[in-house]
Protein backbone atom coordinates (compact mmCIF):
# COMPACT_ATOMS: atom_id res chain seq x y z
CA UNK A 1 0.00 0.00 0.00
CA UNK A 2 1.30 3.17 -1.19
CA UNK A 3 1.55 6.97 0.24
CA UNK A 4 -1.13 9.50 -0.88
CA UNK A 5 0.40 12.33 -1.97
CA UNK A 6 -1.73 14.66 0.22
CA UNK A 7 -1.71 12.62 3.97
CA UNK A 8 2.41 11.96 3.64
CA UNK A 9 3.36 14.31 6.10
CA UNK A 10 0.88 13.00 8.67
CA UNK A 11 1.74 9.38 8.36
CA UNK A 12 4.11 8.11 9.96
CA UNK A 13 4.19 4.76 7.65
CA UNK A 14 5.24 7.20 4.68
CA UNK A 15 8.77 7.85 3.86
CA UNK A 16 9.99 10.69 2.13
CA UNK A 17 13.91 11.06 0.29
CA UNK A 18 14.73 15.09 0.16
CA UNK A 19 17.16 16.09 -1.92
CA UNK A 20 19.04 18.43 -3.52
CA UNK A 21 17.22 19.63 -6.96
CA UNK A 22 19.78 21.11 -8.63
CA UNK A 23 22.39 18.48 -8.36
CA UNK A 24 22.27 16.40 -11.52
CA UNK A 25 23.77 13.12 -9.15
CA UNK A 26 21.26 13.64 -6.71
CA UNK A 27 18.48 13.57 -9.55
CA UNK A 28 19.84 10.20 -10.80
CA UNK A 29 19.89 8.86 -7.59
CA UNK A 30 16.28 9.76 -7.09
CA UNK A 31 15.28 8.32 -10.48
CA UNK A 32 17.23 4.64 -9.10
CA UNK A 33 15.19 4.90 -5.88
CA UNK A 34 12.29 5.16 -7.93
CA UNK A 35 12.78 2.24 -10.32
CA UNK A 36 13.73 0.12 -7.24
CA UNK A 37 10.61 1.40 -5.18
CA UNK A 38 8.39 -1.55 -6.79
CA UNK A 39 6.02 -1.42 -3.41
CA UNK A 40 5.60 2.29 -3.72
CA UNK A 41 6.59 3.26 -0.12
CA UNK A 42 8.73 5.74 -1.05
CA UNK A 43 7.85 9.81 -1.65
CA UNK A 44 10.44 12.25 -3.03
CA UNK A 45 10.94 16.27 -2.19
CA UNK A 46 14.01 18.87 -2.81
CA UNK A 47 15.60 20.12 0.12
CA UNK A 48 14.56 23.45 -1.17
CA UNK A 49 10.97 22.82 -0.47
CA UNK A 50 7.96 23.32 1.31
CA UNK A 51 8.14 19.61 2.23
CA UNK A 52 11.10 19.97 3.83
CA UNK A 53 10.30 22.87 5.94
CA UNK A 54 7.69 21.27 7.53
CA UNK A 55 9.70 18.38 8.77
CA UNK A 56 12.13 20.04 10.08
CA UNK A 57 15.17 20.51 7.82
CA UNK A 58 16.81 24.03 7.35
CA UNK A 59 16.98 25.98 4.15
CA UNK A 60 20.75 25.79 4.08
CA UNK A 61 20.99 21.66 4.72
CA UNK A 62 23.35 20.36 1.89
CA UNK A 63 23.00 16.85 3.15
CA UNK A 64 20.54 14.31 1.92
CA UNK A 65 17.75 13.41 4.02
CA UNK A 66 15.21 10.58 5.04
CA UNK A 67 12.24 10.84 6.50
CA UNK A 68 10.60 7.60 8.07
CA UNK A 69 8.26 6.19 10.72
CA UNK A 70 8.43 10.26 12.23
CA UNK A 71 12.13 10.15 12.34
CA UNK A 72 14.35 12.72 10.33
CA UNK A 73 17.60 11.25 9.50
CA UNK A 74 20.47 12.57 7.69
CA UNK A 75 23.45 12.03 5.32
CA UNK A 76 24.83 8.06 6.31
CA UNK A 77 22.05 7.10 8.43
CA UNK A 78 19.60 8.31 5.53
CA UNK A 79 21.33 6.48 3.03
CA UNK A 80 20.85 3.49 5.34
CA UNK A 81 17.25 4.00 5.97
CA UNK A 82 16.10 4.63 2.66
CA UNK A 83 17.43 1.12 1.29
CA UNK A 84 16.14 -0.58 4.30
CA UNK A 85 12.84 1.15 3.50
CA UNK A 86 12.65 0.25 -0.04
CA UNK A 87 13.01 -3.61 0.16
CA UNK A 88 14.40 -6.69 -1.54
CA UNK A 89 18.11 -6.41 -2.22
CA UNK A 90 18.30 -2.87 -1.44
CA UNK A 91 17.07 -3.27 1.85
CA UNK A 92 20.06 -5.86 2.48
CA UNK A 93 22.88 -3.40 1.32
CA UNK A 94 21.19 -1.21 3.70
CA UNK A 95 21.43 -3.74 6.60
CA UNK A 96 24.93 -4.78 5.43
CA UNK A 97 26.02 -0.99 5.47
CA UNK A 98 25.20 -0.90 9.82
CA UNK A 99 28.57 -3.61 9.85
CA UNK A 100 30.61 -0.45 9.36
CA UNK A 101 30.91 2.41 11.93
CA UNK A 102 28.53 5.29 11.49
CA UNK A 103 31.22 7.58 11.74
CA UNK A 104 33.23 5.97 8.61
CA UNK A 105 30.41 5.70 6.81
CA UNK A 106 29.22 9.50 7.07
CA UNK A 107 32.72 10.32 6.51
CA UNK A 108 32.47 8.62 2.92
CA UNK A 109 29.10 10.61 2.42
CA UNK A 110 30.70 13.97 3.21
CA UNK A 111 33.58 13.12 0.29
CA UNK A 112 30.93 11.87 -2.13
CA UNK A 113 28.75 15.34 -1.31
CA UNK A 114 31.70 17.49 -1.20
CA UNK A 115 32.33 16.33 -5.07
CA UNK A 116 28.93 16.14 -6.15
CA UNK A 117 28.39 19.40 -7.58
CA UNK A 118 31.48 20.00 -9.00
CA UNK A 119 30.70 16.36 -10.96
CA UNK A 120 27.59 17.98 -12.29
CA UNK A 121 25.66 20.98 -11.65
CA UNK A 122 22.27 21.63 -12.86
CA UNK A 123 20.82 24.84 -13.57
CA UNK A 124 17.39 22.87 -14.02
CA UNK A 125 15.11 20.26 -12.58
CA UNK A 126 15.19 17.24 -14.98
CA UNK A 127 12.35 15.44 -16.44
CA UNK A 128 11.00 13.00 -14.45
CA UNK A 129 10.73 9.53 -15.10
CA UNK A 130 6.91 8.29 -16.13
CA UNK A 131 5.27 7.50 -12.68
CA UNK A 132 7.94 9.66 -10.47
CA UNK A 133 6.16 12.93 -11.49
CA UNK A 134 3.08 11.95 -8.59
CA UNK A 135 5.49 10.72 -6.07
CA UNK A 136 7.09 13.94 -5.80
CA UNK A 137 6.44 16.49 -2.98
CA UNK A 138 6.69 20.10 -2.94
């Protein structure tokens, strides 16, 4: 059973992926998530957005972010999350990735976002993906 667009911020059972918009990396990654989200539990929203304000998460947060069962969770531990969240073999990568210290892994994170944007930069929102378009947030 899937999210509806218009309850996700009031239940819990939702789980929302912010991200950046304007980094072409983080818009692939969001268009994987959504080709791997085959049970439809998971909702998508730029940092930039009203979505994210009302959970919480500052204007200036460059760091990816997961929202899940009421819990905000950030950069690593997001990462985590959001596999464990979307099932089947993701959801085992995600379990696999707690055998490594949380510090080590958001240490990786931090060099991965400190390169992002200078891997690509987008000026512009892609395109989304055919079904991706209605599980998007403002």
């Amino acid at each position: 059973m899937g999210c509806g667009k218009l309850t996700v911020m009031k239940d819990k059972a939702c789980n929302i992926v912010f991200f950046d918009s304007d980094c072409l990396m983080c818009q692939g990654v969001v268009k994987w998530l959504h080709r791997l989200d085959e049970q439809d539990r998971l909702r998508f929203a730029p940092l930039q957005g009203e979505s994210a304000r009302r959970v919480g998460i500052a204007l200036n947060e460059d760091s990816m972010a997961f929202y899940g069962r009421g819990e905000l969770s950030r950069a690593a531990l997001a990462v985590e999350r959001l596999l464990i969240a979307t099932g089947g073999v993701a959801a085992l990568v995600g379990i696999s990735m707690r055998a490594c210290p949380l510090s080590l892994r958001n240490w990786c994170y931090r060099q991965i976002a400190k390169r992002r944007l200078t891997i690509s930069k987008s000026l512009s929102c892609g395109i989304p993906e055919a079904g991706l378009r209605e599980k998007m947030l403002d």
